[in-house]
PDB file of N, CA and C in Angstrom:
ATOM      1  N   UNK A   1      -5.700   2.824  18.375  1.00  0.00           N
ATOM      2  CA  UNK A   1      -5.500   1.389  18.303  1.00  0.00           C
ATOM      3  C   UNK A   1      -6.188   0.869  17.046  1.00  0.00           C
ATOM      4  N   UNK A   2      -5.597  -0.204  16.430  1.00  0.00           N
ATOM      5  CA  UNK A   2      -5.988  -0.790  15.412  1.00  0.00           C
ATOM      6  C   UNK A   2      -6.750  -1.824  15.658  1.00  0.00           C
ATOM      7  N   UNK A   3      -7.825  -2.394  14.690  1.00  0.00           N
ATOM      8  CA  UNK A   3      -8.902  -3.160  14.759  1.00  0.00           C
ATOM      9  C   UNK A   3      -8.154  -4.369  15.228  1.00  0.00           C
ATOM     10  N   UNK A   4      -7.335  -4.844  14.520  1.00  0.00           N
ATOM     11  CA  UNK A   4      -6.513  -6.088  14.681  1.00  0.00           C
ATOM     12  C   UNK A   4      -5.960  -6.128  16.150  1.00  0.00           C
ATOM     13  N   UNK A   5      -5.362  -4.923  16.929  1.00  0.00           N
ATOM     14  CA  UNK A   5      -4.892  -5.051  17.803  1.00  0.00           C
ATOM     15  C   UNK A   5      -5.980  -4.818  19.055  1.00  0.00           C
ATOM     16  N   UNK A   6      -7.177  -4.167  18.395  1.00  0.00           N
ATOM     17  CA  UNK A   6      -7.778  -4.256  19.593  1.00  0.00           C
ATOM     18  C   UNK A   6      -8.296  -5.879  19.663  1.00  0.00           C
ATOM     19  N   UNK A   7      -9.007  -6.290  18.536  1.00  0.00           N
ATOM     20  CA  UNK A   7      -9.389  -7.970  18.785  1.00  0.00           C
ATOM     21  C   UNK A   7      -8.185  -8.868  19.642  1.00  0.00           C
ATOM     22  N   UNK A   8      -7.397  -8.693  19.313  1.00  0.00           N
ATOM     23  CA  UNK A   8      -6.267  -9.545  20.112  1.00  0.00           C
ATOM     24  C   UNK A   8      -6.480  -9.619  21.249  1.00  0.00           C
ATOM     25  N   UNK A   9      -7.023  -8.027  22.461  1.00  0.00           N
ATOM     26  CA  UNK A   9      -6.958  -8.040  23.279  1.00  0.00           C
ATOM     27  C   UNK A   9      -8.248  -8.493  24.159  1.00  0.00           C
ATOM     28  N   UNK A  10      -9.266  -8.486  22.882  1.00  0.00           N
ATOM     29  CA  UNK A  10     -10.957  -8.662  23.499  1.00  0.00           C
ATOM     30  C   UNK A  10     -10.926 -10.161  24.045  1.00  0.00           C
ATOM     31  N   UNK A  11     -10.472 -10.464  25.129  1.00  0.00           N
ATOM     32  CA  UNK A  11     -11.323 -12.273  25.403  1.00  0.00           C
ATOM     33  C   UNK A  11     -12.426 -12.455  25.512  1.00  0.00           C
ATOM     34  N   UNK A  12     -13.517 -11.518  26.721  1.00  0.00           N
ATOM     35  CA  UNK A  12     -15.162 -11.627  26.787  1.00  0.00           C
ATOM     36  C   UNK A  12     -15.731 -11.991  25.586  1.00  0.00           C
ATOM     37  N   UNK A  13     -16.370 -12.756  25.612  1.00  0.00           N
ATOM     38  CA  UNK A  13     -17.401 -13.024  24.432  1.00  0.00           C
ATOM     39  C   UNK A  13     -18.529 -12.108  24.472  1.00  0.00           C
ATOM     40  N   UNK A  14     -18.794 -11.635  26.055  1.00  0.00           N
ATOM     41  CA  UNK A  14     -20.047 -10.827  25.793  1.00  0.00           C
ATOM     42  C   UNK A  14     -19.205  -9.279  25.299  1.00  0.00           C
ATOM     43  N   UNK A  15     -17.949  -8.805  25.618  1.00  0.00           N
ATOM     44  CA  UNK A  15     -17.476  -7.640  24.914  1.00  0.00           C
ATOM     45  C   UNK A  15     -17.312  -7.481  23.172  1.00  0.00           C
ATOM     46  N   UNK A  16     -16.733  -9.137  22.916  1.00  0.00           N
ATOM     47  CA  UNK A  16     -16.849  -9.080  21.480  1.00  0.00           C
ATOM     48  C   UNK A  16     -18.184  -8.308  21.307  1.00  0.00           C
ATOM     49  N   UNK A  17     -19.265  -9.211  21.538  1.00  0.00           N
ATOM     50  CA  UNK A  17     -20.751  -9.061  20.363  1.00  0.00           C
ATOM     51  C   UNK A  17     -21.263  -7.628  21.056  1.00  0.00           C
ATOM     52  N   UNK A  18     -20.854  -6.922  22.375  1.00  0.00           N
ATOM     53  CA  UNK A  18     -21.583  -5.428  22.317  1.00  0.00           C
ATOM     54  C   UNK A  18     -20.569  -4.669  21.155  1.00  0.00           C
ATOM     55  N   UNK A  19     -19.326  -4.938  20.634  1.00  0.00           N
ATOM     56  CA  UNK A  19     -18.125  -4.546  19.633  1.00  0.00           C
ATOM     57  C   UNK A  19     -18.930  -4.767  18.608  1.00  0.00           C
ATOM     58  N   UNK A  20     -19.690  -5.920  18.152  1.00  0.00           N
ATOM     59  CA  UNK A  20     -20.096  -6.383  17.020  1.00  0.00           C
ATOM     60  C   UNK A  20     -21.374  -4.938  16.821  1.00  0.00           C
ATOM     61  N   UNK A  21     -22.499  -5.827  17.735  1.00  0.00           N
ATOM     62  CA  UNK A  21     -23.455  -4.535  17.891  1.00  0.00           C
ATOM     63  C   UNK A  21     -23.487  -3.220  17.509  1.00  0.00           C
ATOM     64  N   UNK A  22     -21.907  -2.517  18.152  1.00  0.00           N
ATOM     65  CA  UNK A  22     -21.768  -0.969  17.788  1.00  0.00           C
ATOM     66  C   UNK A  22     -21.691  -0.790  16.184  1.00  0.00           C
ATOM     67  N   UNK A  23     -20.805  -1.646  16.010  1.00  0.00           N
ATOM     68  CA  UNK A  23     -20.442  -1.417  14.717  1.00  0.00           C
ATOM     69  C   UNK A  23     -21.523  -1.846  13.815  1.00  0.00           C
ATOM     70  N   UNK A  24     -22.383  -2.409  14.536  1.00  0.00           N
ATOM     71  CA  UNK A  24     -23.695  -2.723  12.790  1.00  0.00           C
ATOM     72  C   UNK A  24     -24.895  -1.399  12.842  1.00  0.00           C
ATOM     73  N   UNK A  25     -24.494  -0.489  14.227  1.00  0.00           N
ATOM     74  CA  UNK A  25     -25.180   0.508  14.490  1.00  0.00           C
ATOM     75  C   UNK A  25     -25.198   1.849  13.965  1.00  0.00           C
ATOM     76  N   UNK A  26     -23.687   1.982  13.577  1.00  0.00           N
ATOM     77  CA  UNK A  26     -23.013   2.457  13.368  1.00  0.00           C
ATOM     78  C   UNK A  26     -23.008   3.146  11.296  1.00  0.00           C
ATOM     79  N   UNK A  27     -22.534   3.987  10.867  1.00  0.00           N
ATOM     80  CA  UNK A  27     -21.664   4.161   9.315  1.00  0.00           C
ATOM     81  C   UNK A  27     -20.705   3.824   9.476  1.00  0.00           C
ATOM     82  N   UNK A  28     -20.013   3.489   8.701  1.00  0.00           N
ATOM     83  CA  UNK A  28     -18.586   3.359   8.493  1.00  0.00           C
ATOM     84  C   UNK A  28     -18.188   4.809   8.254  1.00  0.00           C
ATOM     85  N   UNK A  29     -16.951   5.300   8.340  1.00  0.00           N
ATOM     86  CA  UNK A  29     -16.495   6.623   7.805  1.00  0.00           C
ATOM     87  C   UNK A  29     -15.205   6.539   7.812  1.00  0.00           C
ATOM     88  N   UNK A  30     -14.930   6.716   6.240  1.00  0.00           N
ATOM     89  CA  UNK A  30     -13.407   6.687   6.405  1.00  0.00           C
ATOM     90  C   UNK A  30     -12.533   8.078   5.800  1.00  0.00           C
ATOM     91  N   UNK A  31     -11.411   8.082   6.636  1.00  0.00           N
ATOM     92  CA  UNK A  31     -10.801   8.701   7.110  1.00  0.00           C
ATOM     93  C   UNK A  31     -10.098   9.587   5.381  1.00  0.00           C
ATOM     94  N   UNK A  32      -9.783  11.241   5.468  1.00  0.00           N
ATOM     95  CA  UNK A  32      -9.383  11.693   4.289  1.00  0.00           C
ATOM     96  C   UNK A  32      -8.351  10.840   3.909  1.00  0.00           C
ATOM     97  N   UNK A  33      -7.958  11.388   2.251  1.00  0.00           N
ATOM     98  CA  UNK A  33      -7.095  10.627   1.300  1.00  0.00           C
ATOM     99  C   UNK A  33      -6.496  11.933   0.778  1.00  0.00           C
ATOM    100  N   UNK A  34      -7.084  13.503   1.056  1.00  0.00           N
ATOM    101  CA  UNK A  34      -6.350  14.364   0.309  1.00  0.00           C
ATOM    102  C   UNK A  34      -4.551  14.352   0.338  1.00  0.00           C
ATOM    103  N   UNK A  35      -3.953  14.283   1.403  1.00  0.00           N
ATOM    104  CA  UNK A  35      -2.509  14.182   1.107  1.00  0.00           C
ATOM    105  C   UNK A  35      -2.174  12.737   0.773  1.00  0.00           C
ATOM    106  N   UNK A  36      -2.664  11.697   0.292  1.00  0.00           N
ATOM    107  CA  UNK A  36      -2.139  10.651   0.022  1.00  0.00           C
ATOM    108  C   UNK A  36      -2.389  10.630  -1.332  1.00  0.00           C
ATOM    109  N   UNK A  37      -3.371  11.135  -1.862  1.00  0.00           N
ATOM    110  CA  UNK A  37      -3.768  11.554  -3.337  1.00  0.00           C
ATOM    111  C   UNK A  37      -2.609  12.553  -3.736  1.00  0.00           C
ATOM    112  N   UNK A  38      -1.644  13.170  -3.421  1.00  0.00           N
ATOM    113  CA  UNK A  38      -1.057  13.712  -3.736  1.00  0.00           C
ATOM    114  C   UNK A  38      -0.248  13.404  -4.019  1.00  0.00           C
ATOM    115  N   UNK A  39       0.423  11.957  -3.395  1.00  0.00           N
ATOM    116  CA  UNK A  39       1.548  11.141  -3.471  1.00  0.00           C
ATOM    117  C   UNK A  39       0.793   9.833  -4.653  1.00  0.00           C
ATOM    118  N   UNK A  40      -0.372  10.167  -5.384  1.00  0.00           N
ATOM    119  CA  UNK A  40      -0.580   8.975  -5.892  1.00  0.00           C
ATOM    120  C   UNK A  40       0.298   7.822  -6.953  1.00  0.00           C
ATOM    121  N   UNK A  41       1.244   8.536  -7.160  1.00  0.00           N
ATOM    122  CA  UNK A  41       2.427   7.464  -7.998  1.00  0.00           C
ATOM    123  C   UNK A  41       2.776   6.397  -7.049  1.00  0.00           C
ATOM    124  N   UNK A  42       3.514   7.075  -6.136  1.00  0.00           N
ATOM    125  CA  UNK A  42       4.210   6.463  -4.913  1.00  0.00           C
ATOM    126  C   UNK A  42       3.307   5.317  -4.098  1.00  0.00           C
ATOM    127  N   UNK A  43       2.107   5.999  -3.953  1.00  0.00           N
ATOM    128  CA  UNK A  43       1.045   4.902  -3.007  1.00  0.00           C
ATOM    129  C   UNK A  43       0.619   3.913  -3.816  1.00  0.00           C
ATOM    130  N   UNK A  44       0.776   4.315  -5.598  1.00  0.00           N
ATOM    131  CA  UNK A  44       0.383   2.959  -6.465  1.00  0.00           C
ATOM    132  C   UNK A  44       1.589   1.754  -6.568  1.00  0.00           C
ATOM    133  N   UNK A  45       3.014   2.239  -6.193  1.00  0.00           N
ATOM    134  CA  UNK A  45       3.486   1.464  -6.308  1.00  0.00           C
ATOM    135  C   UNK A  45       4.131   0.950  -4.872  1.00  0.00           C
ATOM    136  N   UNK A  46       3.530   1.484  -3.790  1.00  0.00           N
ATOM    137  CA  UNK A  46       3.680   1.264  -2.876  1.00  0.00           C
ATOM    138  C   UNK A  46       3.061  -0.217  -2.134  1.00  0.00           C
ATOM    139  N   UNK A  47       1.754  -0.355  -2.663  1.00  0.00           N
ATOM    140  CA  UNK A  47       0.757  -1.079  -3.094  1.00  0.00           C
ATOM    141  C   UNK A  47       1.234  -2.459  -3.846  1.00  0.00           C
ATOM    142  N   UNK A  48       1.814  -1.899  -5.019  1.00  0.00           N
ATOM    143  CA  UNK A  48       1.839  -3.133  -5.555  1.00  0.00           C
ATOM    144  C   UNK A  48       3.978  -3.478  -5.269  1.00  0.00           C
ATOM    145  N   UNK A  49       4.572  -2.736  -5.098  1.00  0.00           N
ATOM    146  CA  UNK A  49       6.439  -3.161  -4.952  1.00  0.00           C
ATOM    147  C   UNK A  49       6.622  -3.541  -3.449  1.00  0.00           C
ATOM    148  N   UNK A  50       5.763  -3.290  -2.343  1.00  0.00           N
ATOM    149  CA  UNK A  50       6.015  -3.225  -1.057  1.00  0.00           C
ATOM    150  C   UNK A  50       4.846  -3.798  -0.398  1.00  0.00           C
ATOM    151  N   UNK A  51       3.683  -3.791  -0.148  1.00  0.00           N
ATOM    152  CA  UNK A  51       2.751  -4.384  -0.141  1.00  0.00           C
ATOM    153  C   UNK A  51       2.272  -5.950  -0.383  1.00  0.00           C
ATOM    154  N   UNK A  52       2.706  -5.959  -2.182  1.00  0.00           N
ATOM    155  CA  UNK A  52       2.563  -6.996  -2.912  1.00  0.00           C
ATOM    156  C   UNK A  52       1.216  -7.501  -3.013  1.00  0.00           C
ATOM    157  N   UNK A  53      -0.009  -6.417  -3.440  1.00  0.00           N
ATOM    158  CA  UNK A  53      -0.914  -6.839  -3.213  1.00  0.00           C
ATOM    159  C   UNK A  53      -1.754  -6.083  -4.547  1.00  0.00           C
ATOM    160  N   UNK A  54      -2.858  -6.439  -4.648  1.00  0.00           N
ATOM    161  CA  UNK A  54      -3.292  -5.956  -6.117  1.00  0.00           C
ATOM    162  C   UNK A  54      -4.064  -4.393  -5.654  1.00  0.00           C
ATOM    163  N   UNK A  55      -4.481  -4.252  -4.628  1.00  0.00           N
ATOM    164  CA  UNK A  55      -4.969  -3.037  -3.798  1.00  0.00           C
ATOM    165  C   UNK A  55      -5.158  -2.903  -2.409  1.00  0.00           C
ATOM    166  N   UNK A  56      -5.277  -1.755  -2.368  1.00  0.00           N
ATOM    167  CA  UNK A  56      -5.365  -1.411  -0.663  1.00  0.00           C
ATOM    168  C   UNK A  56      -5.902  -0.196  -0.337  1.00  0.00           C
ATOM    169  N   UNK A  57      -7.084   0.168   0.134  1.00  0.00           N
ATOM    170  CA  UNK A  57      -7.292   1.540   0.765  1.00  0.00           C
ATOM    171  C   UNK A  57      -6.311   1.934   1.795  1.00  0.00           C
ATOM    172  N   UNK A  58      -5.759   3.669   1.315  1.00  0.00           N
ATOM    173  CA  UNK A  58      -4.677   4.310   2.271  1.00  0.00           C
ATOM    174  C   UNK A  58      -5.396   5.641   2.278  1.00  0.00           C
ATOM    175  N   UNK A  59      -5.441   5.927   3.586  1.00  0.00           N
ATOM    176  CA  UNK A  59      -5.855   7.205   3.748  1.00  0.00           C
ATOM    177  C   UNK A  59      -4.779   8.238   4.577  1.00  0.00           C
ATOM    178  N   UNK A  60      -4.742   8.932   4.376  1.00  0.00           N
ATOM    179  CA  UNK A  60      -3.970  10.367   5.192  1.00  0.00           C
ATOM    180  C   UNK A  60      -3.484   9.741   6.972  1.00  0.00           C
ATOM    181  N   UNK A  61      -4.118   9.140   7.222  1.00  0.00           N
ATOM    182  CA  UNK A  61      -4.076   8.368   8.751  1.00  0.00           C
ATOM    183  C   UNK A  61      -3.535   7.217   8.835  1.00  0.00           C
ATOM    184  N   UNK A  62      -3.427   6.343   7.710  1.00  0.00           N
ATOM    185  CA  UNK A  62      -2.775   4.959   7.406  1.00  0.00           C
ATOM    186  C   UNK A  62      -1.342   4.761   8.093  1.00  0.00           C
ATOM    187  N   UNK A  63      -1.645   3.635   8.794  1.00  0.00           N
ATOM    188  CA  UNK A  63       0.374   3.513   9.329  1.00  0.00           C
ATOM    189  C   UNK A  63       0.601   2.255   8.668  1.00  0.00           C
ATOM    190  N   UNK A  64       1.829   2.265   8.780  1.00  0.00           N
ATOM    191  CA  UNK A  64       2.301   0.581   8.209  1.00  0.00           C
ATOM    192  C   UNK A  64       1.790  -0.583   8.767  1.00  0.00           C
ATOM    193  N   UNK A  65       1.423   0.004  10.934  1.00  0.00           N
ATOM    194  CA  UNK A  65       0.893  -1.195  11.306  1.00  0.00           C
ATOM    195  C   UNK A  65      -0.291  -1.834  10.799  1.00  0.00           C
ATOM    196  N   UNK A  66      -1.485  -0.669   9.743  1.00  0.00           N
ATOM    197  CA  UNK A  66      -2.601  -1.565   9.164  1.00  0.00           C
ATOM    198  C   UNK A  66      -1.934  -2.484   7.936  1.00  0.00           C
ATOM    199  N   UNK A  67      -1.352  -2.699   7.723  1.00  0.00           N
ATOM    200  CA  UNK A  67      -0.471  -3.513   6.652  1.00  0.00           C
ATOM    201  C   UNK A  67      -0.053  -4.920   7.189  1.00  0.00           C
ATOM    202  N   UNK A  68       0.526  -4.687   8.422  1.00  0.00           N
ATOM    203  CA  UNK A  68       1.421  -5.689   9.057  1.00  0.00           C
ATOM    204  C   UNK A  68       0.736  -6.912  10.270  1.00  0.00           C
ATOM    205  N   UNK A  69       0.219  -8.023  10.040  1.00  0.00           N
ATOM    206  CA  UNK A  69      -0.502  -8.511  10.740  1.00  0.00           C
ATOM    207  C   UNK A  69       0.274  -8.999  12.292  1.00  0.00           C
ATOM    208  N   UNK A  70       1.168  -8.948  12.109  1.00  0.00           N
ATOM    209  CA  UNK A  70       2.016  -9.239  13.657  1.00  0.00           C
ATOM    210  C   UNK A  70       2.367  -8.209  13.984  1.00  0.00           C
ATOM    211  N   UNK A  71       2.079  -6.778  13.381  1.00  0.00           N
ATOM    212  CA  UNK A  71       2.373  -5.261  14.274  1.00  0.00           C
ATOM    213  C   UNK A  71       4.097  -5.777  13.868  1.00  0.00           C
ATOM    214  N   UNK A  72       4.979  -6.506  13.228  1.00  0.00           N
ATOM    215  CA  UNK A  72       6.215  -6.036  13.029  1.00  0.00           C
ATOM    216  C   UNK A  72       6.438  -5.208  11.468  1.00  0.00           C
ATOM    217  N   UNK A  73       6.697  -4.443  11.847  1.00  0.00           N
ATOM    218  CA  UNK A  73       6.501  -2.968  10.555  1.00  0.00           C
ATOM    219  C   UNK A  73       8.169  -3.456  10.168  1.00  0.00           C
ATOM    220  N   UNK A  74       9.255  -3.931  10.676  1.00  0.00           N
ATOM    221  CA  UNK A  74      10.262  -3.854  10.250  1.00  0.00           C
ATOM    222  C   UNK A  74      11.211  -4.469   9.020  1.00  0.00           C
ATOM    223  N   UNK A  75       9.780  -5.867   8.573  1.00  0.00           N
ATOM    224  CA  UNK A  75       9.903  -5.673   7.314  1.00  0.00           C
ATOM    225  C   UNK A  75       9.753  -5.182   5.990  1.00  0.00           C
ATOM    226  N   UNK A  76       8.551  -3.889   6.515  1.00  0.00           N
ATOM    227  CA  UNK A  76       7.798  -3.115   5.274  1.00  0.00           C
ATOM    228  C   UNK A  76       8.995  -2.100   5.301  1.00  0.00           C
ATOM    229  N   UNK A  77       9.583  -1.770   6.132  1.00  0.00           N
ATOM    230  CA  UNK A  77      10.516  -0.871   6.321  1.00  0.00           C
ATOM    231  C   UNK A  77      11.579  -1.130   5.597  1.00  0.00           C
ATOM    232  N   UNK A  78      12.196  -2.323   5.819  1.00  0.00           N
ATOM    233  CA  UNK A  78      13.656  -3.309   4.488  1.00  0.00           C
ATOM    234  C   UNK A  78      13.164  -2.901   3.225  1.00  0.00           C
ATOM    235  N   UNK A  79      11.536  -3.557   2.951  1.00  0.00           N
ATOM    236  CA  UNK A  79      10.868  -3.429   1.803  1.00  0.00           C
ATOM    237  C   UNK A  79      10.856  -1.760   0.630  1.00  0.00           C
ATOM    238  N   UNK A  80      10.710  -0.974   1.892  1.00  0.00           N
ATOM    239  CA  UNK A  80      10.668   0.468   1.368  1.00  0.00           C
ATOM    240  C   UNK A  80      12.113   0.930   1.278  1.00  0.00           C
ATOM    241  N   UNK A  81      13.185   0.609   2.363  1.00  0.00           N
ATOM    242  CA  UNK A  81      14.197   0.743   1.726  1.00  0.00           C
ATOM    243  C   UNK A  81      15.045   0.440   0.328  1.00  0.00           C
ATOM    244  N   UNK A  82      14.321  -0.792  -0.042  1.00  0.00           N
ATOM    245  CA  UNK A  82      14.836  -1.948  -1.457  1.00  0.00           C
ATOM    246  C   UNK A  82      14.216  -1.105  -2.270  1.00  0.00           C
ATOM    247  N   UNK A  83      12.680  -0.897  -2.349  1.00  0.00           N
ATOM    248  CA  UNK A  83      11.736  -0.364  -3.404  1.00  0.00           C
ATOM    249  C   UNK A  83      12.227   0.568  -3.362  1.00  0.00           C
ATOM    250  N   UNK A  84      12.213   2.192  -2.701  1.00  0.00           N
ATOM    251  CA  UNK A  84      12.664   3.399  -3.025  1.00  0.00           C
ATOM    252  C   UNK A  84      14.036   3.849  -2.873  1.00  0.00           C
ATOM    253  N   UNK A  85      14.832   3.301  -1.861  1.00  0.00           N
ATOM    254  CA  UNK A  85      16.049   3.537  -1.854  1.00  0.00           C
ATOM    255  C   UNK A  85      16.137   4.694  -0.601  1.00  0.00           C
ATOM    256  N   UNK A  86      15.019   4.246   0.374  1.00  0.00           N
ATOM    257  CA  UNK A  86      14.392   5.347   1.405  1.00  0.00           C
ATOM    258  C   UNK A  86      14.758   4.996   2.696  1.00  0.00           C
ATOM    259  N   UNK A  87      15.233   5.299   3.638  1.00  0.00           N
ATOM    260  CA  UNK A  87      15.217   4.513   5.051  1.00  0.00           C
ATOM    261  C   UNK A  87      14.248   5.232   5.820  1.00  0.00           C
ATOM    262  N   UNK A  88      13.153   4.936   6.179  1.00  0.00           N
ATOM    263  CA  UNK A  88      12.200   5.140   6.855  1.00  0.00           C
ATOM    264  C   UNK A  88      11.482   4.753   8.804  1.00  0.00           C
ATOM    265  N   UNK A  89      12.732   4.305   8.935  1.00  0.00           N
ATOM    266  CA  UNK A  89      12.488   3.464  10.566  1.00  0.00           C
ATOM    267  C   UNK A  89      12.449   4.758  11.321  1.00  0.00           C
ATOM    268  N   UNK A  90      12.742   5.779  11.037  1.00  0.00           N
ATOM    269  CA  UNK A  90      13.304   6.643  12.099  1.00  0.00           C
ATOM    270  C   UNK A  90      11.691   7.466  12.274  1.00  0.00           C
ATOM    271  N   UNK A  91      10.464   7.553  11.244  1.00  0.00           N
ATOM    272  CA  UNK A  91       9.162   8.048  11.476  1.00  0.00           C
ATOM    273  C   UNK A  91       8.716   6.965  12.621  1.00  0.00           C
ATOM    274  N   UNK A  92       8.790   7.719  13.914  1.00  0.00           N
ATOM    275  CA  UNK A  92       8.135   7.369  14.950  1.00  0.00           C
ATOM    276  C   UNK A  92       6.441   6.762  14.733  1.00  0.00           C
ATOM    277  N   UNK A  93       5.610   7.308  14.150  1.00  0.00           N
ATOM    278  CA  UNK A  93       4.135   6.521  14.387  1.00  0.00           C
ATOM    279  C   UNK A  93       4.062   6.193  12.773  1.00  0.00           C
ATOM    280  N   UNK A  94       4.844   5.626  12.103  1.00  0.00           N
ATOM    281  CA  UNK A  94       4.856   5.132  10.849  1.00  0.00           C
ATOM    282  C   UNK A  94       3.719   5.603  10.147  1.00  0.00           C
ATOM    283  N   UNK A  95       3.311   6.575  10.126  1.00  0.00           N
ATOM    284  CA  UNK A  95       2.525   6.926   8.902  1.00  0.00           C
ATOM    285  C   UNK A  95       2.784   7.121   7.918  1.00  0.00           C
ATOM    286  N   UNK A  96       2.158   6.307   6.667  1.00  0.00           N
ATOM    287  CA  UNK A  96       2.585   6.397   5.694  1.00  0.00           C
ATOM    288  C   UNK A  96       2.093   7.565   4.326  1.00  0.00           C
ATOM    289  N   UNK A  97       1.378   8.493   4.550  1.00  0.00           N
ATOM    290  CA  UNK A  97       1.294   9.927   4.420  1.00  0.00           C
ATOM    291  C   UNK A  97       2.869  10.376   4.900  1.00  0.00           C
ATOM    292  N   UNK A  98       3.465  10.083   5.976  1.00  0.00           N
ATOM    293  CA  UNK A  98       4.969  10.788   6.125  1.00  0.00           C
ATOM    294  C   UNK A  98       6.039  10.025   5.179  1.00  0.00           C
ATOM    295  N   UNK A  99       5.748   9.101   5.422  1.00  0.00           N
ATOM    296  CA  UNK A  99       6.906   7.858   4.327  1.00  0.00           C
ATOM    297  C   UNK A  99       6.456   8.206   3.026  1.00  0.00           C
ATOM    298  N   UNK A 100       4.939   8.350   2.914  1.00  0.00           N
ATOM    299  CA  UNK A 100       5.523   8.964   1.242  1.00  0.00           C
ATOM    300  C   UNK A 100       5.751  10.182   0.662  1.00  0.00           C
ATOM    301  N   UNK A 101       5.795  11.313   1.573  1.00  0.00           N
ATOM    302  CA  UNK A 101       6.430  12.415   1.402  1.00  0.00           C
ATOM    303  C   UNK A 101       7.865  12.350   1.379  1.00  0.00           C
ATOM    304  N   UNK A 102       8.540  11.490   2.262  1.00  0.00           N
ATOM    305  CA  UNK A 102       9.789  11.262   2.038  1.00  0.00           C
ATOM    306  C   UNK A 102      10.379  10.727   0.998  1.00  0.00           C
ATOM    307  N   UNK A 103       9.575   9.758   0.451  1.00  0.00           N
ATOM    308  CA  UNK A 103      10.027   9.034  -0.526  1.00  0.00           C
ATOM    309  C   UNK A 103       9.890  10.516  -1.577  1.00  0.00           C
ATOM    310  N   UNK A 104       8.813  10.954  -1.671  1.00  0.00           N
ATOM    311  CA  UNK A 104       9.248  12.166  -3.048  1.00  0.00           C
ATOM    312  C   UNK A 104       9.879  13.225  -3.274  1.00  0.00           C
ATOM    313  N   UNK A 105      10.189  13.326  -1.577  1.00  0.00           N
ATOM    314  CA  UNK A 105      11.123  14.190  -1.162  1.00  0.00           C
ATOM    315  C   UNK A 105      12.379  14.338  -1.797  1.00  0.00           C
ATOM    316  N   UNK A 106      13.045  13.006  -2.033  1.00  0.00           N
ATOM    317  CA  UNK A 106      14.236  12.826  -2.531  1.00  0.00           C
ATOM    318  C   UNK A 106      14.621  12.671  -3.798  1.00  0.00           C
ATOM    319  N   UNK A 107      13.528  12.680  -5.135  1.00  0.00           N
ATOM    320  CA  UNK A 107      14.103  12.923  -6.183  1.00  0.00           C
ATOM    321  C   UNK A 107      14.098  14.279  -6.242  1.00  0.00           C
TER     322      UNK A 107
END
């Protein structure tokens, strides 16, 4: 589950701040980039043709839903079709480590 989607679901106020708590207890650790570094053309312009944003951390684990603030992926999906010329709906857990293998797949 995603951060965004788990907050949606937190109402307790006292669950928020033990959530808050963990996490100031906590490292951060984020997740590999080796196969997304591999695709680095694709994820730079993925970023900036589909995205529309000046940057974004993507790691090997990244789905479209961290992108999409209403969890509807089905316009990044139009988007990646326009930008690469890719149809991508059919990757079941939208990872985008798989979408951009596809995309380089095809030249």
């Amino acid at each position: 589950m995603t951060i965004p989607r788990h907050w949606k679901q937190v109402k307790d106020q006292d669950e928020i701040t033990k959530i808050i708590e963990d996490l100031n207890h906590k490292p951060l650790v984020f997740a590999l980039e080796e196969g997304i570094q591999s695709h680095s053309e694709t994820a730079d312009q993925f970023v900036e043709l589909v995205l529309e944003v000046g940057w974004a951390f993507i790691s090997d684990e990244s789905t479209l839903y961290d992108f999409e603030a209403l969890n509807d992926v089905t316009k990044l999906e139009e988007k990646i079709q326009e930008v690469f010329g890719v149809d991508v709906s059919d990757i079941e857990d939208k990872n985008v480590f798989k979408i951009f293998e596809r995309i380089d797949s095809r030249v």
